[in-house]
Protein backbone atom coordinates (compact mmCIF):
# COMPACT_ATOMS: atom_id res chain seq x y z
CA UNK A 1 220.45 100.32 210.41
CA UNK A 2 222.35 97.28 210.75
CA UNK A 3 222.89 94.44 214.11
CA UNK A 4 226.13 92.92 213.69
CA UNK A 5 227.64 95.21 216.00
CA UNK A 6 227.22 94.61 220.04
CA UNK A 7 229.41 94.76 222.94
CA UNK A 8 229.78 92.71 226.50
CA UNK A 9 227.60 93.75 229.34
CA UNK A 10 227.24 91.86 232.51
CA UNK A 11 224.55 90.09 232.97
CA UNK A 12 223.44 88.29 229.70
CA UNK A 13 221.95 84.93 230.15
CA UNK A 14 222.41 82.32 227.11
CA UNK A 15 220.00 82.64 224.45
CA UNK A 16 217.49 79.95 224.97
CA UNK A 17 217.33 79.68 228.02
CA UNK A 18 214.29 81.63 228.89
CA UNK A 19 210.84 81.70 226.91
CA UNK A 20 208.00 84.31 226.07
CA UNK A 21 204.63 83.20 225.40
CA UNK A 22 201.26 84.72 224.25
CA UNK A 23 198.08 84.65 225.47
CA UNK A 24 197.31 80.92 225.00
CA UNK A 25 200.97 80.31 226.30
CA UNK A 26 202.26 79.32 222.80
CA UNK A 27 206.22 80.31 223.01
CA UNK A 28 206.79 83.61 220.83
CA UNK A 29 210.13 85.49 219.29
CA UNK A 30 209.95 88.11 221.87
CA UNK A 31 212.37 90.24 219.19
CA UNK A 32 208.86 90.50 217.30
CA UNK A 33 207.16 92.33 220.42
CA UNK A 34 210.06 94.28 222.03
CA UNK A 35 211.66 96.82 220.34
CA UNK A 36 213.99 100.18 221.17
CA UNK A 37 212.65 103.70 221.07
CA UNK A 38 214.57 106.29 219.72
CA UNK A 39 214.20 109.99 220.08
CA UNK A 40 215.40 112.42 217.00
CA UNK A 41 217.36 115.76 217.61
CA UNK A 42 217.20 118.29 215.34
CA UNK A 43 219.93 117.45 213.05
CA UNK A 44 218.77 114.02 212.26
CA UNK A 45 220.06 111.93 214.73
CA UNK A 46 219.13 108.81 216.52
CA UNK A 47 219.74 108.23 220.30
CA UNK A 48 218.28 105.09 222.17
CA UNK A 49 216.29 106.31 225.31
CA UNK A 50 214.69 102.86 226.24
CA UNK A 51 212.93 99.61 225.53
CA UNK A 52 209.30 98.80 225.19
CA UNK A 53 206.54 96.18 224.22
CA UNK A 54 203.22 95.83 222.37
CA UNK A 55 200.62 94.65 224.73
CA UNK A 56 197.41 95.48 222.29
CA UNK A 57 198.04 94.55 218.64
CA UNK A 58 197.02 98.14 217.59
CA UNK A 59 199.90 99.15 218.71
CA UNK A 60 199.77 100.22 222.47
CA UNK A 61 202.97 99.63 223.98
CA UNK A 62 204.47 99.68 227.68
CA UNK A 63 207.74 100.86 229.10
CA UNK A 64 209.27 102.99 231.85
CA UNK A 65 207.56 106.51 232.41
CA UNK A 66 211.16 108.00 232.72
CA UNK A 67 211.47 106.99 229.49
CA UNK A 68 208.97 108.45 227.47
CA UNK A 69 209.82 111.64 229.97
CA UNK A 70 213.44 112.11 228.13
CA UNK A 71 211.99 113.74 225.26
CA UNK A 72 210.27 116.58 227.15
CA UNK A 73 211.35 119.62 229.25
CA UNK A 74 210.68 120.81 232.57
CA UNK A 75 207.37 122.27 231.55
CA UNK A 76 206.60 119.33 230.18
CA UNK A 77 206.58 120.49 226.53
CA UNK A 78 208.13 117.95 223.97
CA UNK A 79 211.56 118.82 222.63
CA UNK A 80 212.40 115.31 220.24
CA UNK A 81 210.59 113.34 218.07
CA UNK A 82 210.35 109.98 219.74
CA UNK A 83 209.78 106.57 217.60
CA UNK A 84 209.32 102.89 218.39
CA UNK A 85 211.79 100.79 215.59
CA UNK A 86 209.71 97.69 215.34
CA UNK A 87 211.49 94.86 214.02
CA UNK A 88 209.62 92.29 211.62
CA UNK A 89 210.89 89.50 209.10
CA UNK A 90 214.14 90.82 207.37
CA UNK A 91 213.03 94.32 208.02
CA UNK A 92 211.87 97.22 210.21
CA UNK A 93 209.63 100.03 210.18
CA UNK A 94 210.17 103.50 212.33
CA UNK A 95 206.62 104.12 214.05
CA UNK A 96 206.16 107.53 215.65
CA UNK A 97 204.67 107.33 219.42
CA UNK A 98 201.79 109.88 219.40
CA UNK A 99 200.94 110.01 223.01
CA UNK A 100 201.02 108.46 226.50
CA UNK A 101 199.28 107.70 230.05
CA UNK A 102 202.03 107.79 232.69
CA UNK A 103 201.16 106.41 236.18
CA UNK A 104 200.72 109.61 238.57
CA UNK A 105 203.15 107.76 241.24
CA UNK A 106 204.61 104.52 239.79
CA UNK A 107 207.73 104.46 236.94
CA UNK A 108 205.04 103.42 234.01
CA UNK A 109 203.61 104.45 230.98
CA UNK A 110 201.22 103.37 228.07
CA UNK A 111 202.12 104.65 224.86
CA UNK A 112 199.92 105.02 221.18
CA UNK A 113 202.37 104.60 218.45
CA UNK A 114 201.05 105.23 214.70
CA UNK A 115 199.25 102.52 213.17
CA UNK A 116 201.61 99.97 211.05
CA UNK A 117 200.66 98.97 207.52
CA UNK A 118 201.11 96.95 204.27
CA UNK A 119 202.22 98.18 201.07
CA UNK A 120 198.23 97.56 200.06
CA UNK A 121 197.84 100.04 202.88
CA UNK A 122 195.88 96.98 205.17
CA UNK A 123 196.57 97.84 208.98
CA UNK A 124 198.82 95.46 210.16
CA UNK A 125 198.50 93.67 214.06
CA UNK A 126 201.06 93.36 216.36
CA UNK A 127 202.35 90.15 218.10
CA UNK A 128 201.58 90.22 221.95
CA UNK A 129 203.43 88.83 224.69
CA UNK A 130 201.00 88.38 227.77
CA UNK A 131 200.55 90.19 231.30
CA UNK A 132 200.10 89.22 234.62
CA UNK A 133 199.83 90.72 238.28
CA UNK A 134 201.61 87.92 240.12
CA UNK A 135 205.17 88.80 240.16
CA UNK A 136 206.55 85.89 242.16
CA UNK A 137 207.85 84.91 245.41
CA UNK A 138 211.10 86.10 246.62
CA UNK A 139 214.22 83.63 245.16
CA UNK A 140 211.93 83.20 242.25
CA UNK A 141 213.73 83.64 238.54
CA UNK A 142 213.30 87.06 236.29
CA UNK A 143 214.85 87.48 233.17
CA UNK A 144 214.29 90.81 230.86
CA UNK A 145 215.07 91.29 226.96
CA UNK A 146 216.17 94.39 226.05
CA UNK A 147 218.61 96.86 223.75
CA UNK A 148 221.30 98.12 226.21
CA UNK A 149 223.46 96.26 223.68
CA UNK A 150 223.05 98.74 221.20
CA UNK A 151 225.89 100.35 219.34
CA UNK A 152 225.65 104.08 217.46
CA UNK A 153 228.51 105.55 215.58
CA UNK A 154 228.78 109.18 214.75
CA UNK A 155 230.53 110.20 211.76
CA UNK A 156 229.79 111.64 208.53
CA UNK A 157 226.69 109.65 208.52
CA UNK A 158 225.29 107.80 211.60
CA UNK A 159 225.11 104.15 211.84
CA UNK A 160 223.05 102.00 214.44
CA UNK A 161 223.26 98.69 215.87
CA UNK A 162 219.98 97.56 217.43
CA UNK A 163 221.35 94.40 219.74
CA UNK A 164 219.04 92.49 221.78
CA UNK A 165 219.57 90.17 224.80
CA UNK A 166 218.46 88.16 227.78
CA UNK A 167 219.55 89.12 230.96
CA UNK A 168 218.73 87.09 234.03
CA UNK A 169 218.79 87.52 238.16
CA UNK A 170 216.08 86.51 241.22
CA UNK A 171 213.59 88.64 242.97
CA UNK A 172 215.19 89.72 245.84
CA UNK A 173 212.85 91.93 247.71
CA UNK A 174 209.11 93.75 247.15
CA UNK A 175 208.05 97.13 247.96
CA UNK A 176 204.50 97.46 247.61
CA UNK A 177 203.92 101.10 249.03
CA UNK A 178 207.40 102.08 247.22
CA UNK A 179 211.14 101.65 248.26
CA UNK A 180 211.54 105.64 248.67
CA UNK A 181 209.82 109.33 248.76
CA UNK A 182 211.75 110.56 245.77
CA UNK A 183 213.58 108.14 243.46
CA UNK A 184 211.04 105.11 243.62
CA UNK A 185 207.58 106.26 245.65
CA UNK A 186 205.38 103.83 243.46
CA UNK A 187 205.07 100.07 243.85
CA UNK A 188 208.61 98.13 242.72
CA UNK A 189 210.53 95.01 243.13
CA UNK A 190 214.11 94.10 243.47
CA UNK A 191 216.20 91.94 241.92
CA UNK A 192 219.51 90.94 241.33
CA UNK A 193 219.18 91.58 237.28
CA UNK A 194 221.74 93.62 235.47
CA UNK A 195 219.70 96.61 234.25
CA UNK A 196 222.10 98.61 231.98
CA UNK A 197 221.50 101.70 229.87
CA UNK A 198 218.78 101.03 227.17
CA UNK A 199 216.89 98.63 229.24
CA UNK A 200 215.08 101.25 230.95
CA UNK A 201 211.23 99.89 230.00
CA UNK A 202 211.69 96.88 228.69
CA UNK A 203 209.69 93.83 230.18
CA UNK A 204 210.29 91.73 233.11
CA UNK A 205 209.13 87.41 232.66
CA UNK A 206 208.56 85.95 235.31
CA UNK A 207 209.45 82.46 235.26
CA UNK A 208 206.69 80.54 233.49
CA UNK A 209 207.61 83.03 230.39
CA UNK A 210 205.04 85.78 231.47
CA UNK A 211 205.89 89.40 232.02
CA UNK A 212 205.23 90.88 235.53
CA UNK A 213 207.12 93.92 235.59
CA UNK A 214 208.74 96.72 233.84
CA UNK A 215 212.56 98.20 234.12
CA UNK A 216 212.61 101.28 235.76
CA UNK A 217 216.36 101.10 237.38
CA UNK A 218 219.07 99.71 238.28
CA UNK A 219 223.22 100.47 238.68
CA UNK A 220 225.58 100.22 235.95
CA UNK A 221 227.80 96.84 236.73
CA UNK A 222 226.07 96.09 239.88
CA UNK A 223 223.75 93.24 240.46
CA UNK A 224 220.96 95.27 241.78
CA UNK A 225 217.45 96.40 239.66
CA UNK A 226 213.78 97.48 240.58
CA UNK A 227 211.24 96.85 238.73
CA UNK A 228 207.40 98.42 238.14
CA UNK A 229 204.88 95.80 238.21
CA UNK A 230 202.30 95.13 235.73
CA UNK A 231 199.47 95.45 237.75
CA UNK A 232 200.06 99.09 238.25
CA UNK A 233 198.06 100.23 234.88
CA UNK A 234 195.21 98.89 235.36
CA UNK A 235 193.59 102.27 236.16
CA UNK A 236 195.32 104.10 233.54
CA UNK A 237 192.57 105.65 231.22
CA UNK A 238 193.46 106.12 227.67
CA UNK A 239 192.01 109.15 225.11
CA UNK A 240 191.29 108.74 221.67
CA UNK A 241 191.51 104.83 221.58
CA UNK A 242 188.33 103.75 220.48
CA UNK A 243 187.17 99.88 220.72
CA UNK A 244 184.04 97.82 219.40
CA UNK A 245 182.37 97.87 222.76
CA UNK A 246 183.35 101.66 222.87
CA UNK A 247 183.14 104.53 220.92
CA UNK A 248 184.02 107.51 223.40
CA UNK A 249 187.77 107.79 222.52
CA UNK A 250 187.98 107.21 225.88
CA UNK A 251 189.28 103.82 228.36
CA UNK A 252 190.64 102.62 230.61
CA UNK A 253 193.36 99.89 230.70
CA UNK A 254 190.79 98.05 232.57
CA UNK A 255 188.14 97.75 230.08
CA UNK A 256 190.72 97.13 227.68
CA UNK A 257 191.71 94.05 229.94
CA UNK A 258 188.01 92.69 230.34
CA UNK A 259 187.46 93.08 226.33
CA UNK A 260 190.46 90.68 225.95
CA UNK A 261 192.00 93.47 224.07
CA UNK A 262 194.80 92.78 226.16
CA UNK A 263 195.96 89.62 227.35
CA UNK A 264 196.08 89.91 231.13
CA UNK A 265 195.99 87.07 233.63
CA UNK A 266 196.04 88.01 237.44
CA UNK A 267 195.80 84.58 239.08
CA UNK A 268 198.81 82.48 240.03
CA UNK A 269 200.67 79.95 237.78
């Protein structure tokens, strides 16, 4: 896998211009957080099917329920492998995604990956980029960081070039109860961000370096994007992730929130 490949896509905003923080609103390489997920066909190759982020550092992740969707068929019954490539100092490492909790209405989804570890075989954490429910007002800056840029080349042997980038825009209008019936019936925003292909699930800052919201879609070359908010997963419960204060295998997002497993603010800036 290599990155010295890209190409242009409307949109991009100049590196630097925007910030991530963590929880105690230190600024963070968000490249170290956000990372591509892949699905696997049967002959061994690699197709990008979205973006996502860590928000628990072992290894919970959000992105677009569409997303995680690709990879299964109309009776819901998976048909890929699906992976997270999460990127670390001069390196990588291919996780598999085990499971998910999709929203019932809203384009969302928490996803398990396997557990990441050293070569001593020491579970390693994840770095976090922190939550919050208050998405902004309307004219208020969003930016996202995702891998639309992405390049794969089929020949005798595949390559892939993972490209990351910032791409910027306003809110533009909120749908609380859901723009549509049928394409978006859960809670979204709009905005004027570029959301190309491969951007699908990656994280929405707002601007104080926080994310709000999720990509669920938007129109190739067109100004024009809605976006899931954060605050929609709160009620997601989660099997087989078991914490200190609980045991069952079983929890909800909620609980995960209040045991500062993730780092989740829902007052105003």
């Amino acid at each position: 896998m290599t990155i010295n490949e890209t190409k242009n896509l409307n949109g991009a905003a100049q590196e630097g211009s925007f910030i991530a923080v963590d929880g105690n609103k230190n600024i963070i390489n968000p490249s170290h957080a956000i990372f591509p997920i892949i699905k696997h066909d049967r002959n061994g190759f690699i197709c990008l099917i979205g973006t996502g982020f860590f928000i628990a550092e072992n290894g919970l992740f959000l992105t677009a329920k569409h997303v995680l969707m690709d990879v299964l068929d109309d009776n819901g019954n998976q048909t890929h492998a699906i992976s997270l490539v999460q990127f670390l100092e001069g390196s990588y490492v291919i996780r598999p995604i085990l499971k998910c909790s999709s929203h019932e209405v809203a384009d969302i989804s928490v996803g398990i990956s396997a557990p990441m570890a050293s070569s001593n075989g020491k579970t390693l954490k994840n770095k976090l980029i922190k939550l919050t429910s208050n998405i902004g007002e309307v004219g208020k800056g969003v930016f996202t960081y995702a891998y639309p840029k992405t390049v794969i080349k089929h020949s005798a042997k595949q390559t892939l070039h993972f490209n990351v980038d910032y791409y910027k825009g306003f809110i533009q209008k909120d749908y609380p109860n859901g723009r549509d019936k049928i394409l978006l019936p859960g809670a979204c925003f709009q905005t004027s961000m570029y959301i190309h292909g491969g951007a699908s699930g990656g994280p929405v800052f707002n601007d104080e370096g926080v994310v709000c919201g999720v990509n669920s879609t938007g129109y190739e070359n067109e100004p024009l994007s809605f976006i899931t908010p954060i605050n929609t997963i709160v009620n997601l419960v989660l099997n087989d992730v078991g914490t200190p204060n609980n045991s069952t295998g079983q929890i909800s997002i909620q609980e995960l929130i209040n045991d500062k497993f993730i780092l989740y603010d829902d007052k105003k800036f």
